[in-house]
Protein backbone atom coordinates (compact mmCIF):
# COMPACT_ATOMS: atom_id res chain seq x y z
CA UNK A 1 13.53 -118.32 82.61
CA UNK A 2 11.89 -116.68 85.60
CA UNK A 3 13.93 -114.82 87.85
CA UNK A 4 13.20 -114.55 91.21
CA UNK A 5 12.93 -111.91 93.96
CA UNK A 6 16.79 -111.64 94.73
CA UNK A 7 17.86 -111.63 90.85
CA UNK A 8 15.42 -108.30 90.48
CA UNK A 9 16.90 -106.46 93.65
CA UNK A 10 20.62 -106.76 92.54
CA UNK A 11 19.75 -105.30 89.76
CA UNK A 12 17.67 -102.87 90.47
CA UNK A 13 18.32 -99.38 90.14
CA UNK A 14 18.75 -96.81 93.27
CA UNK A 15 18.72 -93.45 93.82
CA UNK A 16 20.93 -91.74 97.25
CA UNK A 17 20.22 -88.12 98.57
CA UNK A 18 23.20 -87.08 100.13
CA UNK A 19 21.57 -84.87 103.20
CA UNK A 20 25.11 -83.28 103.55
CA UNK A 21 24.86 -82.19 99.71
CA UNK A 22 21.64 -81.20 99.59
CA UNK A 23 20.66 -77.39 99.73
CA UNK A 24 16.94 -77.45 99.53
CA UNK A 25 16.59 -75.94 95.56
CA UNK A 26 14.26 -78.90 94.97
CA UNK A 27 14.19 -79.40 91.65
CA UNK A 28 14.78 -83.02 91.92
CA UNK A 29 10.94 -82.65 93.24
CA UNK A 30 9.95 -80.57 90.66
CA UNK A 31 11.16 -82.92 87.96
CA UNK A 32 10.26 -86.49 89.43
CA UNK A 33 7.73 -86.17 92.47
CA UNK A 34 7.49 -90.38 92.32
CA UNK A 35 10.99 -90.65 93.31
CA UNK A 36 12.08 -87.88 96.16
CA UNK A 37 10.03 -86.10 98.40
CA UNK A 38 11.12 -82.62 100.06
CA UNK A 39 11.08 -81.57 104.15
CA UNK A 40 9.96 -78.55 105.80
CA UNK A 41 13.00 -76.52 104.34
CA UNK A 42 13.34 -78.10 100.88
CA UNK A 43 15.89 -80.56 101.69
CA UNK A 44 15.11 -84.13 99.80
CA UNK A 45 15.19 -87.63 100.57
CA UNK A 46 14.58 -90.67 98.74
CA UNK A 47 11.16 -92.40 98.04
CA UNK A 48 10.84 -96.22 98.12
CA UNK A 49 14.01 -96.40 100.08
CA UNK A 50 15.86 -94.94 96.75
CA UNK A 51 14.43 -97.83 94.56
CA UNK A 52 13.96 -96.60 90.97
CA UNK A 53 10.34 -98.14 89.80
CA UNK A 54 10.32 -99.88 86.39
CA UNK A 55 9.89 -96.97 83.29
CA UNK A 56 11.25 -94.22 86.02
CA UNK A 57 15.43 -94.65 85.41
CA UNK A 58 15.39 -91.48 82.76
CA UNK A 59 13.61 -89.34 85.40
CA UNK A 60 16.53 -90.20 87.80
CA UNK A 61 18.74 -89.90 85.56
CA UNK A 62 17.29 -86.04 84.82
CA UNK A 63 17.06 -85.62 88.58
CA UNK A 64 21.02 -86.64 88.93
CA UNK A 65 21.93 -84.62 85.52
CA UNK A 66 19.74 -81.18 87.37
CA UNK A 67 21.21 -81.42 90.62
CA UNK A 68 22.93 -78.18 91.47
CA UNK A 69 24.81 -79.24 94.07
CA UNK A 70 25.58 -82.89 92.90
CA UNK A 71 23.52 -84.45 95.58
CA UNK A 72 21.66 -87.34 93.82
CA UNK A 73 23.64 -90.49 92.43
CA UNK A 74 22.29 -93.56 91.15
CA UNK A 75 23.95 -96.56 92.53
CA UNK A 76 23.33 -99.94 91.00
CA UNK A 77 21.94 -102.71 94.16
């Protein structure tokens, strides 16, 4: 069975930044560069529009799990 472009997105995992949250510690950047980058002040924001790449969902997982201020969550698309 082959599944096809919309079967992969609904499924596919997704990281959120909540700017609001987010205090600029970036460790989220320390730990997994491929998936958030950092501003000027440390604040960060998803890469990929928050789309977890294939072998990447224990790096956000580690990313959610070392969040100080509980600004990362994985939502499922």
């Amino acid at each position: 069975m082959l599944w096809s472009d919309r079967t992969i997105r609904e499924t596919a995992m997704k990281i959120h930044v909540d700017p609001d949250k987010c205090e600029g510690h970036s460790r989220c950047y320390a730990l997994a560069p491929e998936l958030v980058d950092v501003d000027d002040f440390g604040n960060a924001y998803e890469l990929t529009d928050g789309v977890v790449p294939d072998g990447l969902e224990e790096k956000a997982q580690l990313i959610v799990d070392n969040c100080p201020e509980f600004a990362i969550t994985i939502v499922e698309d």
